[in-house]
Structures are given as structure tokens and as C-alpha cells.
Protein backbone atom coordinates (compact mmCIF):
# COMPACT_ATOMS: atom_id res chain seq x y z
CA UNK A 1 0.00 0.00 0.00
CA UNK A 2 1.27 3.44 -0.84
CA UNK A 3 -0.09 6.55 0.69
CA UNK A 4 0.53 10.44 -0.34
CA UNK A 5 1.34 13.19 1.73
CA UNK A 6 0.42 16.59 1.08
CA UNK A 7 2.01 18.83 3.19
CA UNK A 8 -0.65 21.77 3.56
CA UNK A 9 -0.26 23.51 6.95
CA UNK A 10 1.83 26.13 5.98
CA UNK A 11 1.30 29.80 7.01
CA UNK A 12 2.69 31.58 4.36
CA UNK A 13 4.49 34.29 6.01
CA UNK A 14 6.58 34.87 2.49
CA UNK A 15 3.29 35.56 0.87
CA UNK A 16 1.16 37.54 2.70
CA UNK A 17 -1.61 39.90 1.51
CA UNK A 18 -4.14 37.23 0.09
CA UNK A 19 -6.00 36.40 3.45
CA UNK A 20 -5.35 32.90 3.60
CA UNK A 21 -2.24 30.30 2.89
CA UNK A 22 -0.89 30.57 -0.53
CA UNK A 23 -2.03 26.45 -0.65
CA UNK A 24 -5.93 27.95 -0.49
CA UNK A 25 -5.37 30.87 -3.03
CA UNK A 26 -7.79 29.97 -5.99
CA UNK A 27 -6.16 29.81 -9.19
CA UNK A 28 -8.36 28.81 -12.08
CA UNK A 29 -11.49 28.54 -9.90
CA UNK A 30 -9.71 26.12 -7.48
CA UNK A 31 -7.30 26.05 -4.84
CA UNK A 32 -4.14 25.73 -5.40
CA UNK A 33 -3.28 22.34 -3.37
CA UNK A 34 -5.95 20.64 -5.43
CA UNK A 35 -3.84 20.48 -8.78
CA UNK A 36 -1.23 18.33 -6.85
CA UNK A 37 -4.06 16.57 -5.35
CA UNK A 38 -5.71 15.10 -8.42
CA UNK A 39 -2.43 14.37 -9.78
CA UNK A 40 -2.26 12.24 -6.89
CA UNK A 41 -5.61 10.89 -7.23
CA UNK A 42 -4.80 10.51 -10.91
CA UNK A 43 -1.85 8.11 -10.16
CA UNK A 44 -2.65 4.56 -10.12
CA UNK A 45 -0.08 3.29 -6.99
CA UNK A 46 -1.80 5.52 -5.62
CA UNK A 47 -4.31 3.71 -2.68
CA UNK A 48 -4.96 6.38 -0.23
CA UNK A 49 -4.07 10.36 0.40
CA UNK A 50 -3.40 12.04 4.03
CA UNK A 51 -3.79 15.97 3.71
CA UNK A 52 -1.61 17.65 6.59
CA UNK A 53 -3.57 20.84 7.54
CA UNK A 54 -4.71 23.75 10.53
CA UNK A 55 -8.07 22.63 11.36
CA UNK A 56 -9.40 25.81 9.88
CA UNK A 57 -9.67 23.92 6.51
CA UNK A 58 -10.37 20.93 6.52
CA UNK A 59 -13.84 21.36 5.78
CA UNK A 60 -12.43 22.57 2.36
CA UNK A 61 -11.19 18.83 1.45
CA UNK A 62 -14.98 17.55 1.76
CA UNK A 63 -15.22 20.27 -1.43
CA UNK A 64 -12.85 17.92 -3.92
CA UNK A 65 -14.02 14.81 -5.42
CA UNK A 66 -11.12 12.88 -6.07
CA UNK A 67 -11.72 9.53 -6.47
CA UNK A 68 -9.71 7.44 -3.84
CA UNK A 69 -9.77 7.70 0.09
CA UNK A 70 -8.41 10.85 1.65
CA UNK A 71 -8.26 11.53 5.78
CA UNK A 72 -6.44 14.43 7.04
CA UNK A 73 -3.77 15.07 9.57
CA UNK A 74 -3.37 18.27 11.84
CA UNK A 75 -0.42 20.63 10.73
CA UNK A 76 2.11 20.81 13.49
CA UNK A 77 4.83 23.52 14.28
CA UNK A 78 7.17 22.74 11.78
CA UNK A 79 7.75 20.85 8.62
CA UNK A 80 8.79 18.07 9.90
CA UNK A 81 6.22 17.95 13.09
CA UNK A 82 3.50 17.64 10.50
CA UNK A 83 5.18 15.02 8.48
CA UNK A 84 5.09 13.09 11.93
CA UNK A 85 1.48 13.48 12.48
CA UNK A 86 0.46 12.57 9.29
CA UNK A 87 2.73 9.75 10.07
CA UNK A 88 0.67 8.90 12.73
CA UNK A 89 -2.51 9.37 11.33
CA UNK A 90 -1.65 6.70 8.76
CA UNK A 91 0.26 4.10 10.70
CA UNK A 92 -3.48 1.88 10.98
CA UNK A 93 -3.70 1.67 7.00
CA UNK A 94 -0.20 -0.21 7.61
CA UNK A 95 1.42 0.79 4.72
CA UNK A 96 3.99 0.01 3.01
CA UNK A 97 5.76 3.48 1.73
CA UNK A 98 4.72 6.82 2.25
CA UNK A 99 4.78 9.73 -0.66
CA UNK A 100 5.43 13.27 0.52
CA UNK A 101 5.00 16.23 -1.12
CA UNK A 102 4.51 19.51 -0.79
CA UNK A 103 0.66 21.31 -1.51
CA UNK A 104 2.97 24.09 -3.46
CA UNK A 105 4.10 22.37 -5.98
CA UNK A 106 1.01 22.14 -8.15
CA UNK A 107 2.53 20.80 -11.40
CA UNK A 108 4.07 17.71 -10.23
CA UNK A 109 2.88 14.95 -12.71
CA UNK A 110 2.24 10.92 -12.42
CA UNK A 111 5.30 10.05 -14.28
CA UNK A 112 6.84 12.13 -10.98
CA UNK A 113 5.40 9.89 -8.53
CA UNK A 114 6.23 6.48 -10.50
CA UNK A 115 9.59 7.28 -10.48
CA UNK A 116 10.23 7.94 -6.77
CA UNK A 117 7.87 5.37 -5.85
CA UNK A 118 10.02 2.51 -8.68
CA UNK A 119 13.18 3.94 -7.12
CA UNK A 120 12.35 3.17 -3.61
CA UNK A 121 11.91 -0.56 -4.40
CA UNK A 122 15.53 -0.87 -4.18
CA UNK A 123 16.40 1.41 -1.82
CA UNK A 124 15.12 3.11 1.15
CA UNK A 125 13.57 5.99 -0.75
CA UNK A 126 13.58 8.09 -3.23
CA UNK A 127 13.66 11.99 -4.20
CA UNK A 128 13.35 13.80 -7.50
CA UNK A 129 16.62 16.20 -7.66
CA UNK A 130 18.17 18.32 -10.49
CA UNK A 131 21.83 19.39 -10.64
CA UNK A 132 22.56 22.66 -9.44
CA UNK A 133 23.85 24.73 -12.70
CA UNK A 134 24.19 28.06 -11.34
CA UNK A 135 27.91 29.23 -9.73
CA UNK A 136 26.86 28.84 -5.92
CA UNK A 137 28.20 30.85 -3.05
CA UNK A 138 28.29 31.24 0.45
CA UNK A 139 27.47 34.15 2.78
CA UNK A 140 27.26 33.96 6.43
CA UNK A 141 25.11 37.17 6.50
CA UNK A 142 23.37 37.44 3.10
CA UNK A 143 25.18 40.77 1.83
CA UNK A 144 28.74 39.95 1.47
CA UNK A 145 30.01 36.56 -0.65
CA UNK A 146 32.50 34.79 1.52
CA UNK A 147 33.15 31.61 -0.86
CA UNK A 148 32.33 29.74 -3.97
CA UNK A 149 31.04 26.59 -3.78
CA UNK A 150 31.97 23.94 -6.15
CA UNK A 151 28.98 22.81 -8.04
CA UNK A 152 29.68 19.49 -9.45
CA UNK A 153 28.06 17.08 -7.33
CA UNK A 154 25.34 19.34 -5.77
CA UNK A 155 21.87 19.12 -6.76
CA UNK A 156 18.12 20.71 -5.52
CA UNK A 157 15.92 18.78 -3.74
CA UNK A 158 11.99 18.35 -4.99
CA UNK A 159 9.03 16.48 -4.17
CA UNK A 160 7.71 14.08 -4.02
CA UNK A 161 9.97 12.19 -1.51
CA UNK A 162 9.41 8.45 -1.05
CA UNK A 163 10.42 6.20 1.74
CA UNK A 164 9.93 2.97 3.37
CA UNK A 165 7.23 3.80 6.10
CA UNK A 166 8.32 1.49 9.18
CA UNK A 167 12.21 2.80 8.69
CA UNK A 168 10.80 6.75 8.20
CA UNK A 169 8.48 6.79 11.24
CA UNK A 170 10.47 4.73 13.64
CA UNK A 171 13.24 7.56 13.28
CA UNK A 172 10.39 10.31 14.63
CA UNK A 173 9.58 8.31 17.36
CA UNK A 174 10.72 9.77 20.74
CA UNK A 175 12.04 13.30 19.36
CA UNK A 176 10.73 16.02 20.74
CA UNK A 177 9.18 19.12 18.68
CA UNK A 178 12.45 21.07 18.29
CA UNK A 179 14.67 17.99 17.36
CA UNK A 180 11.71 18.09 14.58
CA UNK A 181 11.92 21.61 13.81
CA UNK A 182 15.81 21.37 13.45
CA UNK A 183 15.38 18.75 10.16
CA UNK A 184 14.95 21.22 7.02
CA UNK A 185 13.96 18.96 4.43
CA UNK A 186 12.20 15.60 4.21
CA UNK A 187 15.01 13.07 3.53
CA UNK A 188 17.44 14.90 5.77
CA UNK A 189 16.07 13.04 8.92
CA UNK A 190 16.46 9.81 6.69
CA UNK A 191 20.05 10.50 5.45
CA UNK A 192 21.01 11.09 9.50
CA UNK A 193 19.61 7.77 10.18
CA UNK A 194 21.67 5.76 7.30
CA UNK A 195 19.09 5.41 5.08
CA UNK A 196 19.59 5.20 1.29
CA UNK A 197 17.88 7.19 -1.08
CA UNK A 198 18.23 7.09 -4.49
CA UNK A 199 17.86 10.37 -6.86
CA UNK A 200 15.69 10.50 -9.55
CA UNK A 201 15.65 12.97 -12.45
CA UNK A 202 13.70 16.25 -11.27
CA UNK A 203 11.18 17.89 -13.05
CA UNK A 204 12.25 21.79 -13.76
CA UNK A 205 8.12 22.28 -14.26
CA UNK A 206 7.60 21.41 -10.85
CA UNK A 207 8.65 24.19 -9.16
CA UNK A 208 7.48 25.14 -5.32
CA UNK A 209 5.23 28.50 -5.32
CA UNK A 210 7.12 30.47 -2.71
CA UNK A 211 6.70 34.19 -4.06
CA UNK A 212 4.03 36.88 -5.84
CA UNK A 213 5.73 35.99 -8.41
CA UNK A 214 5.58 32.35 -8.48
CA UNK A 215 2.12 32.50 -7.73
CA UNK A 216 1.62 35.09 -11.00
CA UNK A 217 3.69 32.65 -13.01
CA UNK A 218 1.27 29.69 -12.22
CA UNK A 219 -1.71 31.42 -12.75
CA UNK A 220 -0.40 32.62 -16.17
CA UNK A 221 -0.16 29.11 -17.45
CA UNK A 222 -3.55 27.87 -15.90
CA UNK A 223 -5.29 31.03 -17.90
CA UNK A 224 -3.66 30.21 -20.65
CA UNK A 225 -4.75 27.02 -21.20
């Protein structure tokens, strides 16, 4: 059994101004979250679909007909916090990998989600990554560049991350709320615990919707359609 994610319970704080999370913004007469959502729906290893969200909207997810089982999580105070509880919330389905990925990111596709998901069958997961092309620097304060980085070898983590569910939540078990909060990214936690995960190609469509101008981009090629 293989269950998706959606990480929803973000606040936003880099987009303000629209009265709600950038994940609830309509765009083309829909939220945002729900283009990921039916891509998830749309995805045939696909058997059931945990939403991670604030309370406040769940009553939005009775809204989307999607065609396969979805039950919701409470968002907790961090990234990875919520990723626990949604842990949680599916540990009775007993399943065999999770799928997580983030409600901004509407234009992952299916092929996306195969490929993480046919990774992880010989490994411990799986992320979508592509190689960092830009010259990359350091800077301890964000004004002044105190070092170039050397590129080869780096590369930019996407969702959707796959992993082996018993391995992934036994690692959460008995940390505390900050040890959560101190993991920034998904497989980080996993890659701390010896866990191999395998990179697949990244999609350079799938982009995460972080500013006005993200947003602006995406609705320009849902209108356009």
C-alpha cells in the first residue's frame, strides 16, 4: 500500500496579503493544493491520500471529489512535526511506503510519482533532484560573498519524496518538537539515520510556489490554457 502526503499547513508568512495560505489561493477557480491533489488521485499506486492541515480547513477537502480515500492530519509547528502526524494518522492503514509532497508544488505529474515510488523498491527511498547549474556561493550574512562553492556534485531537492514507512516513522519516534523543527527537508532526517535514497531525475516544471511571483507565473499558465 502506498499513501501520499500533502504537506498543507503552511502559514505563508513569504506571501502575505491574500488572506489565507498561498495552498488555499484559488487559481483557475480552485485552490491551489488541489492540482497536486488530483495528480495524486490521478496516479494509479496511488491507494490512499493524508492531507496535513490547521483545522481551519479541513472542511475545504470535503469540497474535492477525487476519487480514492483521503483523511487528514493536523499541521504541526514545523515541517517536519507535520510530516510526523500525518505519520501517525496513517500508521493503521499499515502501509507500506509513504509519498510526501509539498501542496505548493502544483505541477508535479504521475510520471513524478512512478519514479520515486520505482526507485524506492531498491532502496530506502527516493527523491526527484536536479543538478545545481548556477555558480553557488556562500554568505554567512546574506550581503557579502564569503566563498564559492563547487557545483559538481550538488543538486536541488523536490518532491515528491518516497520512503519505506516502518524505517521513516520509527526515526520520529521519541524526538521532541524542536529535534523536529531542526530537520529542514524531508530526507534529511532519513540521510542522518543511514538510510539510502536514491535520486531520480527532477522535473524543472515542478517548481514550489514560494513568491508573488511564483504564484503570477502559475496562474499565467492555468489562464492560458
Amino acid at each position: 500500500m502506498n499513501v501520499g502526503m500533502i504537506l498543507a499547513g503552511g502559514k505563508s508568512e513569504r506571501l502575505p496579503g491574500h488572506g489565507r495560505p498561498k495552498q488555499f489561493i484559488e487559481v483557475g477557480g480552485q485552490p491551489l493544493m488541489s492540482y497536486c491533489l488530483r495528480t495524486f488521485a490521478d496516479c494509479a499506486e496511488i491507494d490512499l491520500i493524508c492531507v496535513v492541515l490547521a483545522p481551519a480547513w479541513q472542511d475545504m477537502l470535503s469540497t474535492l471529489e477525487l476519487g480514492v480515500p483521503v483523511i487528514h492530519a493536523g499541521a504541526g509547528t514545523s515541517r517536519q512535526h507535520s510530516i510526523y502526524k500525518g505519520l501517525l494518522a496513517i500508521r493503521g492503514y499499515a502501509p507500506e511506503r509513504v509519498i510526501i509532497h509539498d501542496a505548493v508544488r502544483p505541477l508535479v505529474t504521475v510520471a513524478d510519482i512512478e519514479a520515486v515510488i520505482r526507485a524506492a523498491r531498491s532502496h530506502d527511498g527516493a527523491m526527484p533532484a536536479l543538478p545545481v547549474t548556477d555558480t553557488t556561493y556562500r554568505s554567512a550574512d546574506g550581503r557579502v560573498a564569503s566563498e564559492t562553492l563547487a557545483r559538481d556534485g550538488l543538486y536541488a531537492g523536490q518532491t515528491p519524496e518516497c520512503f519505506d514507512f516502518k524505517r521513516y516513522m520509527d526515526m520520529h519516534e521519541g524526538l521532541s518538537e524542536d529535534e523536529l523543527a531542526a530537520f529542514r527537508g524531508s530526507s534529511q532526517i532519513a540521510l542522518e539515520h543511514g538510510l539510502r535514497i536514491a535520486l531520480c531525475a527532477g522535473n524543472p516544471a515542478n517548481f514550489k510556489l514560494t513568491t508573488e511571483a511564483d504564484l503570477e507565473r502559475f496562474r499565467g499558465m492555468v489562464e492560458s490554457k
